[in-house]
C-alpha atoms as a PDB file:
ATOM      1  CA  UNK A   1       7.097   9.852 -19.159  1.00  0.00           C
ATOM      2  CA  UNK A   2       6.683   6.108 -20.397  1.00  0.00           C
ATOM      3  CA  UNK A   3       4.109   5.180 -23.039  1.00  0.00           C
ATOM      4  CA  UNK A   4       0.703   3.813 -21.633  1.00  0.00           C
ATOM      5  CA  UNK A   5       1.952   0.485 -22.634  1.00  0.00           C
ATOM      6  CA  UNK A   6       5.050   0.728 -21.025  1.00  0.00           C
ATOM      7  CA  UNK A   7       3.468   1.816 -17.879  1.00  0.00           C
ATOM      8  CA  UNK A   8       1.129  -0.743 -17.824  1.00  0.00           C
ATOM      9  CA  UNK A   9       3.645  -3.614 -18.359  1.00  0.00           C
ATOM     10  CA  UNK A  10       5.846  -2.509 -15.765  1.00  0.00           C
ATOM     11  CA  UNK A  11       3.121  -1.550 -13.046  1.00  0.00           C
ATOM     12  CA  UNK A  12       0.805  -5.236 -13.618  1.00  0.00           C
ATOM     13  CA  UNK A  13       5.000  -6.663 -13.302  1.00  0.00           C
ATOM     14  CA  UNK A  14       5.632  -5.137  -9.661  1.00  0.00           C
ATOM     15  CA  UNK A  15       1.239  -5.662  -8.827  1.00  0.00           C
ATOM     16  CA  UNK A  16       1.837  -9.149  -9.848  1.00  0.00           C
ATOM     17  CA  UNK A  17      -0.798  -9.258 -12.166  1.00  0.00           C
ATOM     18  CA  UNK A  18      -2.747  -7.232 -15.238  1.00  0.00           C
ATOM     19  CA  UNK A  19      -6.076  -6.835 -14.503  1.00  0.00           C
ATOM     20  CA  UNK A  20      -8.668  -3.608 -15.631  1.00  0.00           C
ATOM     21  CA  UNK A  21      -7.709  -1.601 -12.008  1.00  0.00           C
ATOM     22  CA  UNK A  22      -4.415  -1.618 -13.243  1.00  0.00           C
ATOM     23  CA  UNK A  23      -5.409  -0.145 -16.475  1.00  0.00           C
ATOM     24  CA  UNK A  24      -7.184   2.133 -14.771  1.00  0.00           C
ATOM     25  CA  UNK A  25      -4.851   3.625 -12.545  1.00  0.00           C
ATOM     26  CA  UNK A  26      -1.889   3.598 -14.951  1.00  0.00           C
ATOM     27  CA  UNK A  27      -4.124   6.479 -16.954  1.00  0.00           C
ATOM     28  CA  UNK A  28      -5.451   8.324 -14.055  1.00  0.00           C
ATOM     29  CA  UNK A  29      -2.248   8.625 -13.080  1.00  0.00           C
ATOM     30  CA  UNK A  30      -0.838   9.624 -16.482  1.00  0.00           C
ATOM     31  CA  UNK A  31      -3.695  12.156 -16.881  1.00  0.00           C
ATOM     32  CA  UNK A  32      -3.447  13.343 -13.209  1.00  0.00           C
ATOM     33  CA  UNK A  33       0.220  14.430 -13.783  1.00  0.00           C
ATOM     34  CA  UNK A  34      -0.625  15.678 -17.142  1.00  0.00           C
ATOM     35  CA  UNK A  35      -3.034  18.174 -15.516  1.00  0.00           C
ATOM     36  CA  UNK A  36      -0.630  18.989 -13.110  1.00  0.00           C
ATOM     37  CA  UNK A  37       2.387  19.677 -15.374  1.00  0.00           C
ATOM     38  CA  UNK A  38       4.473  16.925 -13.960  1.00  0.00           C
ATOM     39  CA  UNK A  39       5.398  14.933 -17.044  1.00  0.00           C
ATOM     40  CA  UNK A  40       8.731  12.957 -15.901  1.00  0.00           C
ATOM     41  CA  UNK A  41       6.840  12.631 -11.625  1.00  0.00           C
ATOM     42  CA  UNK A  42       9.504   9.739 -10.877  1.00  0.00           C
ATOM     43  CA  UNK A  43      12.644  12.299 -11.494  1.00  0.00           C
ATOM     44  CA  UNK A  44      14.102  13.655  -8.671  1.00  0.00           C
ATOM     45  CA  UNK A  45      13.526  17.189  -9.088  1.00  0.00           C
ATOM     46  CA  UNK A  46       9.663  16.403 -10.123  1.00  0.00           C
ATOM     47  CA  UNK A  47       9.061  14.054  -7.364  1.00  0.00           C
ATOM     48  CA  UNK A  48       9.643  16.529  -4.295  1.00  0.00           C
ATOM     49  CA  UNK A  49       7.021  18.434  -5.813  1.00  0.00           C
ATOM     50  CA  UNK A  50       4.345  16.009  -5.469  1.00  0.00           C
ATOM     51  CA  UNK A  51       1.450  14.613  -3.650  1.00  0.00           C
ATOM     52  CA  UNK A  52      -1.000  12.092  -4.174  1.00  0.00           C
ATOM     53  CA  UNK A  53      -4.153  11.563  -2.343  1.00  0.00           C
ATOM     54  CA  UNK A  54      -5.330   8.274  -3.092  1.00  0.00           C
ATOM     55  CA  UNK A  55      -9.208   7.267  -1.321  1.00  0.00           C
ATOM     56  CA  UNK A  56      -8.993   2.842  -2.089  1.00  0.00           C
ATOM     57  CA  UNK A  57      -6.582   0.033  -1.398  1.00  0.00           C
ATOM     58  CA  UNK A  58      -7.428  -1.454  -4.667  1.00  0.00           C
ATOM     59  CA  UNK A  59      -5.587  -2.310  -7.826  1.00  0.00           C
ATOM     60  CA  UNK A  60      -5.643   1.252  -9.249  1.00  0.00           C
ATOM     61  CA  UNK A  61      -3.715   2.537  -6.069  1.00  0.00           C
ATOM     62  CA  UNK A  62      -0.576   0.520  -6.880  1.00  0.00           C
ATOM     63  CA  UNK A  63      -0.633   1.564 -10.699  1.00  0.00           C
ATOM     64  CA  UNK A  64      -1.052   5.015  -9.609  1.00  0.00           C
ATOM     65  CA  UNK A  65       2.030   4.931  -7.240  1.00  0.00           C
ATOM     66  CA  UNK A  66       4.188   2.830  -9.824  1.00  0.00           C
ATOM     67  CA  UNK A  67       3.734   5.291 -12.759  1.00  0.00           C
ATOM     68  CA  UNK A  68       4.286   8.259 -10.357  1.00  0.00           C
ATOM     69  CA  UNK A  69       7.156   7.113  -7.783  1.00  0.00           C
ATOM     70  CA  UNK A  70       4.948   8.505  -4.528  1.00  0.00           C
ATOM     71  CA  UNK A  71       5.467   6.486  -1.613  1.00  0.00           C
ATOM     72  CA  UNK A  72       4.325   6.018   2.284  1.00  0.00           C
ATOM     73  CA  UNK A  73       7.579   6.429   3.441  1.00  0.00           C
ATOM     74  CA  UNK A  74       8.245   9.515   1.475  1.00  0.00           C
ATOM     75  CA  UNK A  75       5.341  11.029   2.064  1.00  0.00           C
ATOM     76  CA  UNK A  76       4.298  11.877  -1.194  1.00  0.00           C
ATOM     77  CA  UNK A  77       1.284   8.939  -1.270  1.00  0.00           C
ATOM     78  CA  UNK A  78      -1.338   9.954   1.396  1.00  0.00           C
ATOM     79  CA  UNK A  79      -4.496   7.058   1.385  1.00  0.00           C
ATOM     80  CA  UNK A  80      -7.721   8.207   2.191  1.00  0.00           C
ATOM     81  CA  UNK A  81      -9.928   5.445   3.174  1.00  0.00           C
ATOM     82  CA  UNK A  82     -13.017   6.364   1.040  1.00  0.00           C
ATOM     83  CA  UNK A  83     -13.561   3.440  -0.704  1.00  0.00           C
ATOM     84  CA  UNK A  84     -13.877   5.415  -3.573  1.00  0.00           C
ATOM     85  CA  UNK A  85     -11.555   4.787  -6.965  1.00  0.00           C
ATOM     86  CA  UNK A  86     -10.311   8.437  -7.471  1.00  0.00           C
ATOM     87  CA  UNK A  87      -7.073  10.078  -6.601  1.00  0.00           C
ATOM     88  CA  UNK A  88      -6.190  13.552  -6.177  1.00  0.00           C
ATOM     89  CA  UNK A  89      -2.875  15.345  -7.595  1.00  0.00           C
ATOM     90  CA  UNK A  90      -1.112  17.960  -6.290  1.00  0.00           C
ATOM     91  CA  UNK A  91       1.604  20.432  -7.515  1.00  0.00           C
ATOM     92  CA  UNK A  92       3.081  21.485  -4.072  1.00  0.00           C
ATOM     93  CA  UNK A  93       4.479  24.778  -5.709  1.00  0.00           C
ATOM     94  CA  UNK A  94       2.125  25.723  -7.518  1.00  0.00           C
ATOM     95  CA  UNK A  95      -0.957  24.434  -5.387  1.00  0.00           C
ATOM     96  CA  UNK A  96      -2.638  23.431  -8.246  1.00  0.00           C
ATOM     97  CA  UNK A  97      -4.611  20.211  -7.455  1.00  0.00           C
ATOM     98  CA  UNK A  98      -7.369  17.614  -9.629  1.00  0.00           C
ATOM     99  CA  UNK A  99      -9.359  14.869  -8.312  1.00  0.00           C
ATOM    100  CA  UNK A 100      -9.530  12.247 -10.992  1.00  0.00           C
ATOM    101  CA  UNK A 101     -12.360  10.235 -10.502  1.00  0.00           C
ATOM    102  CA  UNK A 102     -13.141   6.717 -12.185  1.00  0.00           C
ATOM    103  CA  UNK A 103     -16.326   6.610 -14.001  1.00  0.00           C
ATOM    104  CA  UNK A 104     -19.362   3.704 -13.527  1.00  0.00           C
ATOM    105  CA  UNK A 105     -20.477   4.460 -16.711  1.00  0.00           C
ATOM    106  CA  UNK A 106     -17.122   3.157 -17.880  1.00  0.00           C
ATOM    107  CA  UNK A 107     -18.376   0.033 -16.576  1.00  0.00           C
ATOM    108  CA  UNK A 108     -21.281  -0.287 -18.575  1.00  0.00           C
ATOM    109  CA  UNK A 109     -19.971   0.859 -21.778  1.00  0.00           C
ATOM    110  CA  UNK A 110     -17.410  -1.469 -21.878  1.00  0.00           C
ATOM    111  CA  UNK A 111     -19.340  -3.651 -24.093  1.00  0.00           C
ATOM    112  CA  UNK A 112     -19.742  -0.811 -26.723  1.00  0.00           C
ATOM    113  CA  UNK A 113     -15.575  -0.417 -26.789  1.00  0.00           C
ATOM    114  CA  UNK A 114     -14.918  -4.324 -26.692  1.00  0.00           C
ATOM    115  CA  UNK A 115     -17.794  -5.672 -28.724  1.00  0.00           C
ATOM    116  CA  UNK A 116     -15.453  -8.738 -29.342  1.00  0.00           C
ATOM    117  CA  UNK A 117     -15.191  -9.874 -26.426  1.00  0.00           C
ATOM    118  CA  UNK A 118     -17.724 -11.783 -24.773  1.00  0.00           C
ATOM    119  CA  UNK A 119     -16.508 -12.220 -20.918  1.00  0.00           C
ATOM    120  CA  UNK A 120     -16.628  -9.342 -18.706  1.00  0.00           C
ATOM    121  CA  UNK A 121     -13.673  -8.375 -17.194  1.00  0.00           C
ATOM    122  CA  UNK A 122     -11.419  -9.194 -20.292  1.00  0.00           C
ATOM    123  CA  UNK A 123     -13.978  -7.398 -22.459  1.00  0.00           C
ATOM    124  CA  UNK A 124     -13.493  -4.003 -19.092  1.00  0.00           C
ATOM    125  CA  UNK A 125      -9.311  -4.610 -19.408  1.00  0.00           C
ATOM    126  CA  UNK A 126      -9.688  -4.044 -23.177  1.00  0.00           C
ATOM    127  CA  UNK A 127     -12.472  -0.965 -23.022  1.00  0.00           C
ATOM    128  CA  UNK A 128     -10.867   0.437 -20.806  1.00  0.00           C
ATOM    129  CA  UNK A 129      -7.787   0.473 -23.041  1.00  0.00           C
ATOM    130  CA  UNK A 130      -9.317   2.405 -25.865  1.00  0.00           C
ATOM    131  CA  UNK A 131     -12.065   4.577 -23.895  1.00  0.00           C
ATOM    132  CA  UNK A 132     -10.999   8.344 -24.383  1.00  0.00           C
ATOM    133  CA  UNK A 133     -10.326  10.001 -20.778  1.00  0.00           C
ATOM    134  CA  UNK A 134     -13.544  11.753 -20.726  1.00  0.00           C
ATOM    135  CA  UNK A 135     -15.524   8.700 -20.614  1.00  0.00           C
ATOM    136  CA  UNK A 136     -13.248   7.128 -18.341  1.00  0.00           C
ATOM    137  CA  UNK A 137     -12.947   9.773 -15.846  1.00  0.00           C
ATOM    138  CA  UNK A 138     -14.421  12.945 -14.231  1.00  0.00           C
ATOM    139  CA  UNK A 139     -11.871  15.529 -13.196  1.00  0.00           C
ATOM    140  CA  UNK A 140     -12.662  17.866 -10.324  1.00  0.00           C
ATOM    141  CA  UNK A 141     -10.108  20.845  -9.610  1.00  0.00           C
ATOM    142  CA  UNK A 142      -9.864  21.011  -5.971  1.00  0.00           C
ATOM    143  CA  UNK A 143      -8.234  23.600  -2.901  1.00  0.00           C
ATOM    144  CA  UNK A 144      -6.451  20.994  -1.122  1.00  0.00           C
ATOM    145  CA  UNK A 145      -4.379  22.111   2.569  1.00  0.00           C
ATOM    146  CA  UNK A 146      -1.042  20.670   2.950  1.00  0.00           C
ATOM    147  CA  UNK A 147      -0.476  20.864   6.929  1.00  0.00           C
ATOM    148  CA  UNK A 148       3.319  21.145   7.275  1.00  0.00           C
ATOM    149  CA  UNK A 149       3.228  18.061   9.234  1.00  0.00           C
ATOM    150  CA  UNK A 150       2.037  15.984   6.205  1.00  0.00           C
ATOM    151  CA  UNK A 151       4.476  17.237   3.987  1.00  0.00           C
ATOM    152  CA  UNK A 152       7.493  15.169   2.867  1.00  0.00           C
ATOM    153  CA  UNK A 153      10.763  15.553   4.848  1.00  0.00           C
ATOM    154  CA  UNK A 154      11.853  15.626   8.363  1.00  0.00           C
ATOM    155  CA  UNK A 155       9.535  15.196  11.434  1.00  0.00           C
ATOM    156  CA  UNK A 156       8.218  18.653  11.990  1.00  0.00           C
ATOM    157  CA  UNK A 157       6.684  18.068  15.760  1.00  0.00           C
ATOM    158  CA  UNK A 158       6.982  15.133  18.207  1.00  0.00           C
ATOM    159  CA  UNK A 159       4.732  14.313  21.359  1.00  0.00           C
ATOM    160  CA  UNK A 160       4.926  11.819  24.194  1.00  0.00           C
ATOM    161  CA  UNK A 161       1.974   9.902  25.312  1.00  0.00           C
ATOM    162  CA  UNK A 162       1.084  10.701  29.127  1.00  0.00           C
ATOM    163  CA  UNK A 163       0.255   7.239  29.725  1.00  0.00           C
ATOM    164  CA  UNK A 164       2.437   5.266  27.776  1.00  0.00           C
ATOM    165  CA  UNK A 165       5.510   6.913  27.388  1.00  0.00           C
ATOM    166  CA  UNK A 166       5.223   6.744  23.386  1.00  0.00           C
ATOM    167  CA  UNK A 167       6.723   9.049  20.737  1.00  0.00           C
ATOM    168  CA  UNK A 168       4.075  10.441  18.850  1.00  0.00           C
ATOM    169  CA  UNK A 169       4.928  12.217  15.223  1.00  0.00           C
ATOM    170  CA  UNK A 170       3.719  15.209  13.072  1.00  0.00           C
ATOM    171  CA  UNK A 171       0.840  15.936  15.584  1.00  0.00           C
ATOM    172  CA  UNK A 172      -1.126  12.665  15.403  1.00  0.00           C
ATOM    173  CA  UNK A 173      -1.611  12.384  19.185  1.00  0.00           C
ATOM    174  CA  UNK A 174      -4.667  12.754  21.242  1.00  0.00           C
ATOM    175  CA  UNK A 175      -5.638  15.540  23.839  1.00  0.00           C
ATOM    176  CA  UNK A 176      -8.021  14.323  25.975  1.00  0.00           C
ATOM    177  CA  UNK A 177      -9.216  16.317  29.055  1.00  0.00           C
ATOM    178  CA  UNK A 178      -5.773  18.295  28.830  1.00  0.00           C
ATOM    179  CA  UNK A 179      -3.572  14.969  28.533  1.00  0.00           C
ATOM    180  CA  UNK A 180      -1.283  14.397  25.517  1.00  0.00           C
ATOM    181  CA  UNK A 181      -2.572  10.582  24.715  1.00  0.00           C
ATOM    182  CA  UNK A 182      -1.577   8.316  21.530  1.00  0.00           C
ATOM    183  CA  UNK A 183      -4.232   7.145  19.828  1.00  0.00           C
ATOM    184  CA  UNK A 184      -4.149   3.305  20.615  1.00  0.00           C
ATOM    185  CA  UNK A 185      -4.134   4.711  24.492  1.00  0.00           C
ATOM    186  CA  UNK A 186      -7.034   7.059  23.500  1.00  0.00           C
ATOM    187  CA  UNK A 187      -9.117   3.892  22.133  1.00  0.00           C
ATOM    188  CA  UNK A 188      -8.575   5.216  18.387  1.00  0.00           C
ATOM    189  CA  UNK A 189      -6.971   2.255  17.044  1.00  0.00           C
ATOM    190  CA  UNK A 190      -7.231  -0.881  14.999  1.00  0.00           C
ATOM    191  CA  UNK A 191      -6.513  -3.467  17.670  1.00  0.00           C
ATOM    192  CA  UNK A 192      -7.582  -4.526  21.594  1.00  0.00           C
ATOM    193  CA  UNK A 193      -6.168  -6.422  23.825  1.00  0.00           C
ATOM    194  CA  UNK A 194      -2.540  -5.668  23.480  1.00  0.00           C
ATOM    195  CA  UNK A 195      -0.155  -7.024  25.541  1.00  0.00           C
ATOM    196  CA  UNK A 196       4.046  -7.258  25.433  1.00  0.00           C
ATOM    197  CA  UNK A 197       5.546 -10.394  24.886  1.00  0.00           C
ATOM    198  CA  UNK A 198       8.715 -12.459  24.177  1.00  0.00           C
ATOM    199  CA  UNK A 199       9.565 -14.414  21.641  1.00  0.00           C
ATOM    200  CA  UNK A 200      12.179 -17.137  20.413  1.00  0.00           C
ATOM    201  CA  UNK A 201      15.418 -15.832  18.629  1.00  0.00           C
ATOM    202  CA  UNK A 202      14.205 -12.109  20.058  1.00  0.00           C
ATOM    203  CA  UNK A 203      18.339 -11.355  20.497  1.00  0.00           C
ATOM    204  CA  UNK A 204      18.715 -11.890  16.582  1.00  0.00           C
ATOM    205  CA  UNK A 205      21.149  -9.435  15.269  1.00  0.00           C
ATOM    206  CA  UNK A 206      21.326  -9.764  11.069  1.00  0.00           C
ATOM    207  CA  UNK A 207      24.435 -11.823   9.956  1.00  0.00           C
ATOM    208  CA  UNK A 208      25.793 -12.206  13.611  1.00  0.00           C
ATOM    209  CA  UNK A 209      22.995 -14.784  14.263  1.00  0.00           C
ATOM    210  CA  UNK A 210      21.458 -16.059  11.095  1.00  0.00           C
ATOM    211  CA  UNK A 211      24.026 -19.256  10.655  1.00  0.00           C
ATOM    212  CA  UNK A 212      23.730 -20.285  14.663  1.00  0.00           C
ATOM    213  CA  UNK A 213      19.615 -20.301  14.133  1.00  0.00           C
ATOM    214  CA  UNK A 214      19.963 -21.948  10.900  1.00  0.00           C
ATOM    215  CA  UNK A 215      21.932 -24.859  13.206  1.00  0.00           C
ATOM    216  CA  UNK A 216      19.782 -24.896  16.189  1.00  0.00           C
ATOM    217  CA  UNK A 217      16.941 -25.478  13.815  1.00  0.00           C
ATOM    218  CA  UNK A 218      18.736 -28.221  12.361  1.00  0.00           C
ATOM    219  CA  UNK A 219      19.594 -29.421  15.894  1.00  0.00           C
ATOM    220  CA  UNK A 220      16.260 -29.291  16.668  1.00  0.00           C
ATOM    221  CA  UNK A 221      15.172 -31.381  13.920  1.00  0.00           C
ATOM    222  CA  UNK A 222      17.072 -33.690  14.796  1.00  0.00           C
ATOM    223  CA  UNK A 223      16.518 -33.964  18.605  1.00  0.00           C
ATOM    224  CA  UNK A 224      13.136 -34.201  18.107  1.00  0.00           C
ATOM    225  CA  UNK A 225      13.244 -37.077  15.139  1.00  0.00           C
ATOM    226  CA  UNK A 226      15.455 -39.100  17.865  1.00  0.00           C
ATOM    227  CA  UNK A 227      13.306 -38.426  20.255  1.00  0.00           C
ATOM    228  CA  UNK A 228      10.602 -40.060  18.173  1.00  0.00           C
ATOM    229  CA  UNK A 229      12.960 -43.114  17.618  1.00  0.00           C
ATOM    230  CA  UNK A 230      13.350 -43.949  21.267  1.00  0.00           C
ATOM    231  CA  UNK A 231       9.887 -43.578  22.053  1.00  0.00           C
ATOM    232  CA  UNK A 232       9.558 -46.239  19.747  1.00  0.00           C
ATOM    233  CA  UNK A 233      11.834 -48.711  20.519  1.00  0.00           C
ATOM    234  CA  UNK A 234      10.768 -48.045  24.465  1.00  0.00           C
ATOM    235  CA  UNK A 235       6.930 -48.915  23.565  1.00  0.00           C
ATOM    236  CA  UNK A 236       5.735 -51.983  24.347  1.00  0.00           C
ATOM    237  CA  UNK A 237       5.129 -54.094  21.118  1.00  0.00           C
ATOM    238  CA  UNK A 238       1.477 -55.476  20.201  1.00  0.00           C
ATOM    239  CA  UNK A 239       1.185 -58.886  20.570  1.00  0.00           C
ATOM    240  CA  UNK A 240       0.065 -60.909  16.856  1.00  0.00           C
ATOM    241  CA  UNK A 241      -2.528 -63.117  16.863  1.00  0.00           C
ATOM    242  CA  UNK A 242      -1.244 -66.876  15.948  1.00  0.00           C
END
């Protein structure tokens, strides 16, 4: 694996900023695959043997996913919406699995490890720097249940919604009174109201179309500038006072 510093630079590059989550979750991530016995997690033989269990949407979550390699559409990154800043490693052959938990006591000591530094959260991004791990985190070994659905690879099962008609995968639909249901049918869902539409350009194929829409913008542009023109010259003129 990288050095910390390394790490850092290259996960605050692809966040888009440095900032102390990012500090944060480039160690828990270092220490969670050092507990783990994953020391190179981004290699291709390492990286099939790995998930992480990550419970915020916060800075830390995209340092721990850059230093590690996991991803959504591998599988390997799972998010728990907890809204808590921990993340949980686990060694799918060996079953071995940590929660690594950031501390709140971190928080206030920063001033002890940054004395320096009078403004808060450059004097947290440089405590949090030199804080040994055991004042930065609390590590919890855990028993944690990887359904075969959730793990990496092909889809496992598939379903289709009684109602809709949709493809459901790796046993995420609904059974409601003995009805196979997906869950924006079953009311589980994150939106209302939905309804199909259509929309300009919707026969856009990539490369066939993308010079003909660049021109009928163009075209359009133009219509519409002379179209502002001979309104203009068709308006009856205001008559100045002598």
């Amino acid at each position: 694996m990288e050095s910390f510093q390394e790490l850092l630079k290259s996960s605050a590059d692809a966040h888009g900023h440095l900032c102390a989550g990012q500090v944060v979750g480039v160690r828990m991530a270092m220490l969670g695959c050092r507990l783990i016995e994953l020391n190179e997690p981004r290699r291709r033989d390492q990286i099939k043997k790995l998930i992480i269990y990550v419970e915020m949407d916060r800075c830390t979550a995209d340092a721990v996913a850059h230093v590690t390699g996991v991803k959504l559409g591998r599988r390997s990154l799972k998010f728990m919406d907890y809204g808590i800043m921990a993340a949980t490693f686990v060694h799918l052959e060996t079953g071995k699995a940590f929660r690594v938990l950031s501390t709140e006591e971190a928080r206030d000591l920063a001033a002890a490890y940054a004395p320096e530094i009078a403004d808060k959260y450059p004097q947290q991004l440089a405590a949090y720097k030199r804080m040994p791990d055991s004042v930065l985190f609390h590590v919890q070994q855990v028993k944690v249940k990887v359904d075969d659905c959730d793990l990496p690879g092909p889809t496992r099962f598939k379903a289709s919604c009684s109602r809709c008609g949709q493809v459901v995968r790796d046993q995420r639909e609904v059974v409601e009174n003995g009805r196979v249901l997906c869950k924006p049918c079953a009311q589980h869902c994150y939106f209302t109201d939905a309804r199909e539409i259509t929309w300009p350009d919707m026969n856009w194929i990539p490369g066939k179309n993308e010079n003909q829409s660049k021109q009928n913008k163009h075209s359009e542009t133009i219509t519409r500038g002379d179209q502002r023109l001979d309104r203009a010259r068709r308006s009856p003129r205001p008559y100045l006072c002598q």
